[in-house]
Protein backbone atom coordinates (compact mmCIF):
# COMPACT_ATOMS: atom_id res chain seq x y z
CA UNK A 1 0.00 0.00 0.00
CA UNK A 2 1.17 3.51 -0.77
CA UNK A 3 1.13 6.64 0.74
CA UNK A 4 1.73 9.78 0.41
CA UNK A 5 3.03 10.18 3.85
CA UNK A 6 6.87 11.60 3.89
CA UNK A 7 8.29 10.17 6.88
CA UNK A 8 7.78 8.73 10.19
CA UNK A 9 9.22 8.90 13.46
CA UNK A 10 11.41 6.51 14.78
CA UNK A 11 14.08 5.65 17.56
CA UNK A 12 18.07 4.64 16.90
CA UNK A 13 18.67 1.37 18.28
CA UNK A 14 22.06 1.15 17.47
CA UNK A 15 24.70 0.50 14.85
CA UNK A 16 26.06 -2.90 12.83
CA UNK A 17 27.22 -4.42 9.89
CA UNK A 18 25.52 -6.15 7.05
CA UNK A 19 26.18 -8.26 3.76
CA UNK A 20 24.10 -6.79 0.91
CA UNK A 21 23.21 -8.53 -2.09
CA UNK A 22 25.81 -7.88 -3.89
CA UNK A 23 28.05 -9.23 -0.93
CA UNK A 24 29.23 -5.58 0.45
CA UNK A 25 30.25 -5.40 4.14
CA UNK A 26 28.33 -2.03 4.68
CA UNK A 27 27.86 -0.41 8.26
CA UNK A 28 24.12 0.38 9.15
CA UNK A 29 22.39 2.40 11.63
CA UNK A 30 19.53 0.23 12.51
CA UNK A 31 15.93 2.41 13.39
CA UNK A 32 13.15 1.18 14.65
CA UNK A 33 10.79 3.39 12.57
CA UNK A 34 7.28 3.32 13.70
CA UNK A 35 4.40 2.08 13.78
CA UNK A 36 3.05 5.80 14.17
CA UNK A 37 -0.56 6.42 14.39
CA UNK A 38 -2.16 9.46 12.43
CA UNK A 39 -3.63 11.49 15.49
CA UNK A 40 -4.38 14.79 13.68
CA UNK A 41 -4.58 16.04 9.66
CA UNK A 42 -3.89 19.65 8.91
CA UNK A 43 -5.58 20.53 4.96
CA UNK A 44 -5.45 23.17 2.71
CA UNK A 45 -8.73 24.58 3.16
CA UNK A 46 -8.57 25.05 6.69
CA UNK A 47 -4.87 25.23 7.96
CA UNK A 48 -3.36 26.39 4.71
CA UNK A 49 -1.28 23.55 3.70
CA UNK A 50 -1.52 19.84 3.67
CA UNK A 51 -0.02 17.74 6.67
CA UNK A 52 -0.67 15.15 8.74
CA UNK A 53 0.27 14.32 12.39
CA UNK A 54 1.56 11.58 13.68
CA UNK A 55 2.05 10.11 17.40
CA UNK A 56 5.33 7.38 18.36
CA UNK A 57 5.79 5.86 21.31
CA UNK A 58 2.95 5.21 23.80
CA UNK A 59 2.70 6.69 27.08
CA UNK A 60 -0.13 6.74 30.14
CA UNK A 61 -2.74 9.62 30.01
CA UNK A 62 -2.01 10.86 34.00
CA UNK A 63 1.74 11.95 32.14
CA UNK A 64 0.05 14.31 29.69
CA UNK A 65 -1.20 18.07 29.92
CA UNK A 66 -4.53 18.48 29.90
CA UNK A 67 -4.79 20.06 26.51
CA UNK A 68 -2.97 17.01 24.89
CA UNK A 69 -5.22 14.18 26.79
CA UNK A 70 -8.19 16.42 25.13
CA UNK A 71 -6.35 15.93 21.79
CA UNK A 72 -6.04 12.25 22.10
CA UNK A 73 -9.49 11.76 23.18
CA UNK A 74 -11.16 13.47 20.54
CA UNK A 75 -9.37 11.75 17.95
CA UNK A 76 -10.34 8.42 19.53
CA UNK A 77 -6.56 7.33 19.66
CA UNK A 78 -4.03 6.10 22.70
CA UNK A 79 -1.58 8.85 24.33
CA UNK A 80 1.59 9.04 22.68
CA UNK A 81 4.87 10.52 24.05
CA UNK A 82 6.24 12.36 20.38
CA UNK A 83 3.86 14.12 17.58
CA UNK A 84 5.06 15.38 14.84
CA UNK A 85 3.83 16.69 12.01
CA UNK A 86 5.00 15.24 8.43
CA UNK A 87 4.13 17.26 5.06
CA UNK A 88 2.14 15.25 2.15
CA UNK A 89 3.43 14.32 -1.06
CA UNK A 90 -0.17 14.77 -2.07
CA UNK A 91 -3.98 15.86 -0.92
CA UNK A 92 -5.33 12.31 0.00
CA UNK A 93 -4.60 12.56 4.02
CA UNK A 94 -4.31 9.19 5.79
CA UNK A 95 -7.72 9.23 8.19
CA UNK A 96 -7.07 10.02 11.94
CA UNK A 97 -6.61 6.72 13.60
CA UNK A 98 -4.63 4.99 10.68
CA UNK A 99 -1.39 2.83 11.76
CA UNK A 100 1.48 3.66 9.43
CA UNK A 101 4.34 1.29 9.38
CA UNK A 102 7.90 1.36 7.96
CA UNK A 103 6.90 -1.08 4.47
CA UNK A 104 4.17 1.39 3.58
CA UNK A 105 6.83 4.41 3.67
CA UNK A 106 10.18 3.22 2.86
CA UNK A 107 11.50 1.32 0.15
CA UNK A 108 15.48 -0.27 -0.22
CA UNK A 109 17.58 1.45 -2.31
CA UNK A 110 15.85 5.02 -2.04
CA UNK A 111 17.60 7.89 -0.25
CA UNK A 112 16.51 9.25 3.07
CA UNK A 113 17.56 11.88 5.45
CA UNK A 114 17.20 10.87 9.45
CA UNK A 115 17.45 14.36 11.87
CA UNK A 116 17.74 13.74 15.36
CA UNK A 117 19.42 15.58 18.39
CA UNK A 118 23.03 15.22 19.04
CA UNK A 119 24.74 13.77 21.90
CA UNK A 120 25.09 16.88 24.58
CA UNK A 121 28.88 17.15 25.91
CA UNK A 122 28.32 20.14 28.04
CA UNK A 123 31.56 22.82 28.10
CA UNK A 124 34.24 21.43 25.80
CA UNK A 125 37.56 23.70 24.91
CA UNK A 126 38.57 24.22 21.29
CA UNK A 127 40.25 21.07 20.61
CA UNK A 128 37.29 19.24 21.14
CA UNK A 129 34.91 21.38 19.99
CA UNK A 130 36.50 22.72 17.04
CA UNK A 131 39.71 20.59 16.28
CA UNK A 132 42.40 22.41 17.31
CA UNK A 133 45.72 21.20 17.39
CA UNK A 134 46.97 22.82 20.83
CA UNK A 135 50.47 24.11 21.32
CA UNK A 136 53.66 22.19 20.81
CA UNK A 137 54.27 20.36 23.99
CA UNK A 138 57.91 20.70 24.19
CA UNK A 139 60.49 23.63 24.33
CA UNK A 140 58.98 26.12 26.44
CA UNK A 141 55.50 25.09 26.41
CA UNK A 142 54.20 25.69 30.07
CA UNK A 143 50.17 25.48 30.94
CA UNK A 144 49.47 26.62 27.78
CA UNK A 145 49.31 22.90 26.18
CA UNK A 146 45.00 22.93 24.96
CA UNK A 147 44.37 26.92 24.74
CA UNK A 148 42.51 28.10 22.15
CA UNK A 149 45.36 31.17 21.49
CA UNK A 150 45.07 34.87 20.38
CA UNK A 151 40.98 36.01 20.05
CA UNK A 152 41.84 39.75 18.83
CA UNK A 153 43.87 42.45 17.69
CA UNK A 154 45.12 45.09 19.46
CA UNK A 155 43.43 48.41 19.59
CA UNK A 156 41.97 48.68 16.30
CA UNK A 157 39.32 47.15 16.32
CA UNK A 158 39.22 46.59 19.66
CA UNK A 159 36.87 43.48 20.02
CA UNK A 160 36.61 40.20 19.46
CA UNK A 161 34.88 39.80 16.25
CA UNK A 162 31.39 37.74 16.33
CA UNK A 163 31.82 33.87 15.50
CA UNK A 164 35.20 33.49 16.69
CA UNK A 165 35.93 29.86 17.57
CA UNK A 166 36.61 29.28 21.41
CA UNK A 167 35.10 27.18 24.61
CA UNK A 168 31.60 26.86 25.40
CA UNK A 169 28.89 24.54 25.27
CA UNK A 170 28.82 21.99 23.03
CA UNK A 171 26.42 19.41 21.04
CA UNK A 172 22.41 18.87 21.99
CA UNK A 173 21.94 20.43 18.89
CA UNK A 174 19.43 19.13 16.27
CA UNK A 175 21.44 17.68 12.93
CA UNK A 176 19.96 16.43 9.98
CA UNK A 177 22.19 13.87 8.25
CA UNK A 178 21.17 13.59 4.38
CA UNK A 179 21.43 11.21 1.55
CA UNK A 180 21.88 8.06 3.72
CA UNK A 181 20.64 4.92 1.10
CA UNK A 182 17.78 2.69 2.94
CA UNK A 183 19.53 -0.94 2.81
CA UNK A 184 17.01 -2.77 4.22
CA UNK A 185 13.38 -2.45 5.47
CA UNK A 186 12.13 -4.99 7.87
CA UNK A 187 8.16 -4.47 8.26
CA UNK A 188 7.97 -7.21 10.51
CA UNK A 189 10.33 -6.17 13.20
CA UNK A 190 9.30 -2.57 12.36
CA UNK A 191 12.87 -1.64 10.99
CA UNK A 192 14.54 0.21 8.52
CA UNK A 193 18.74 -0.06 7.74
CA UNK A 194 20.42 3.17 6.84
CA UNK A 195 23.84 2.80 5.70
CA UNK A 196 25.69 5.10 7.82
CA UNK A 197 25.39 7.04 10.90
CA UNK A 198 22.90 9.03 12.14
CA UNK A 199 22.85 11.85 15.14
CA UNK A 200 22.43 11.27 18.31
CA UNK A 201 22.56 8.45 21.45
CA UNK A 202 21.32 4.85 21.19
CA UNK A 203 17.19 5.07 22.02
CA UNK A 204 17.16 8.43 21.09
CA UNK A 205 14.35 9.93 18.63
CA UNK A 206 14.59 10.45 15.15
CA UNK A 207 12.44 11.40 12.43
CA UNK A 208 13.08 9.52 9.32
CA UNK A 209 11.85 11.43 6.34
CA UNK A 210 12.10 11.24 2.45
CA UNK A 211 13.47 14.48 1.07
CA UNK A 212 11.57 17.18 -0.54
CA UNK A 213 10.51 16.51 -4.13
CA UNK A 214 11.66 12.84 -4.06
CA UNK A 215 9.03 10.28 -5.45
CA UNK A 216 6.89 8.22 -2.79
CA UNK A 217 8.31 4.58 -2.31
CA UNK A 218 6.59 1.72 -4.17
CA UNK A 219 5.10 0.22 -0.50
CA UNK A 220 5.51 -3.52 0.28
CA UNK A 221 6.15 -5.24 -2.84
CA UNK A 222 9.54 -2.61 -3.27
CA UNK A 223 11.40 -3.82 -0.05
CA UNK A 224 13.69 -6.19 0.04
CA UNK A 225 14.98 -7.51 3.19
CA UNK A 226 17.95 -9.14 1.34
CA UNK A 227 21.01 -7.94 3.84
CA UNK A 228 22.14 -10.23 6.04
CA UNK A 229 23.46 -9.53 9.19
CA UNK A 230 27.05 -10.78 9.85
């Protein structure tokens, strides 16, 4: 079954390495994408564009706001943790209450890009954060080994100019990693195989979307869960 649906949220499991078809060692991220549930539609007539929403990962009702236990019970579904809303290819919405798996959405051999929130390292210095080298560690060096060096000039212009690389907080930031080829779907378990990485920790959320303008997949009879797993 097709759909027009883009994407579908999903949660990194972890990474390995598996044989394709061909017999290529490739490394994977594997995602466990789905099943989302379509709580909420957004159309053109109404909310100015087409979209539909989608809830992952279910969660007790005495967790939620009241506004969002409102939500769920007027679309008749169960309380979900993550929504997120997910642009149509075309106008035929899914209806509100439809299950949406990872074989109706993804196909192998298609591209995909998988955003997700980075792993948070609080304060880093520059060699961490940017790569700096640091300071020769011989002939004279002393406590000055992983400084970041000069920020300025003297007193023209007398600042430090804006975006100048030094210390501070670093990662939790959300990263969208592009172009990663789907090498194998797995309906049954609910997975897809990206070759690559992808942001963030293991069990933390993605969203695994098709990119703008790209074809819908061609549903179940288009994946092939050839890769094996070594």
């Amino acid at each position: 079954m097709a759909t027009t649906l883009t994407g579908l949220i999903g949660r990194k499991l972890g990474m390995t390495q598996v044989y394709t078809a061909g017999g290529t060692l490739v490394p994977v991220t594997v995602i466990e994408a789905g099943p989302c549930t379509v709580v909420a539609t957004r159309r053109a007539e109404r909310d100015g564009y087409v979209a539909a929403q989608l809830g992952f990962g279910r969660t007790k009702t005495e967790k939620l706001n009241k506004a969002l236990r409102g939500q769920f019970q007027k679309a008749g579904t169960a309380a979900f943790r993550i929504l997120r809303e997910f642009p149509l290819a075309g106008d035929d919405a899914p209806a509100v209450g439809t299950e949406l798996t990872v074989g109706e959405i993804f196909a192998v051999g298609e591209h995909v890009q998988v955003t997700g929130i980075t792993k948070g390292r609080g304060t880093t210095g520059v060699i961490k954060r940017h790569g700096f080298s640091g300071f020769p560690a011989s002939h004279g060096t002393h406590e000055y080994f992983r400084h970041g060096g000069s920020i300025g000039n003297r007193s023209y212009p007398g600042r430090v100019f804006k975006g100048k690389r030094m210390a501070g907080r670093y990662g939790a930031d959300r990263v969208t990693t592009r172009n990663l080829e789907v090498v194998a779907v797995r309906p049954d378990d609910h997975l897809i195989l990206v070759r690559g990485t992808v942001p963030g920790a293991r069990n933390g959320t993605v969203i695994v979307q098709r990119p703008p303008g790209a074809a819908p997949a061609g549903g179940d009879a288009a994946n092939d869960t050839g890769a094996t797993e070594q």
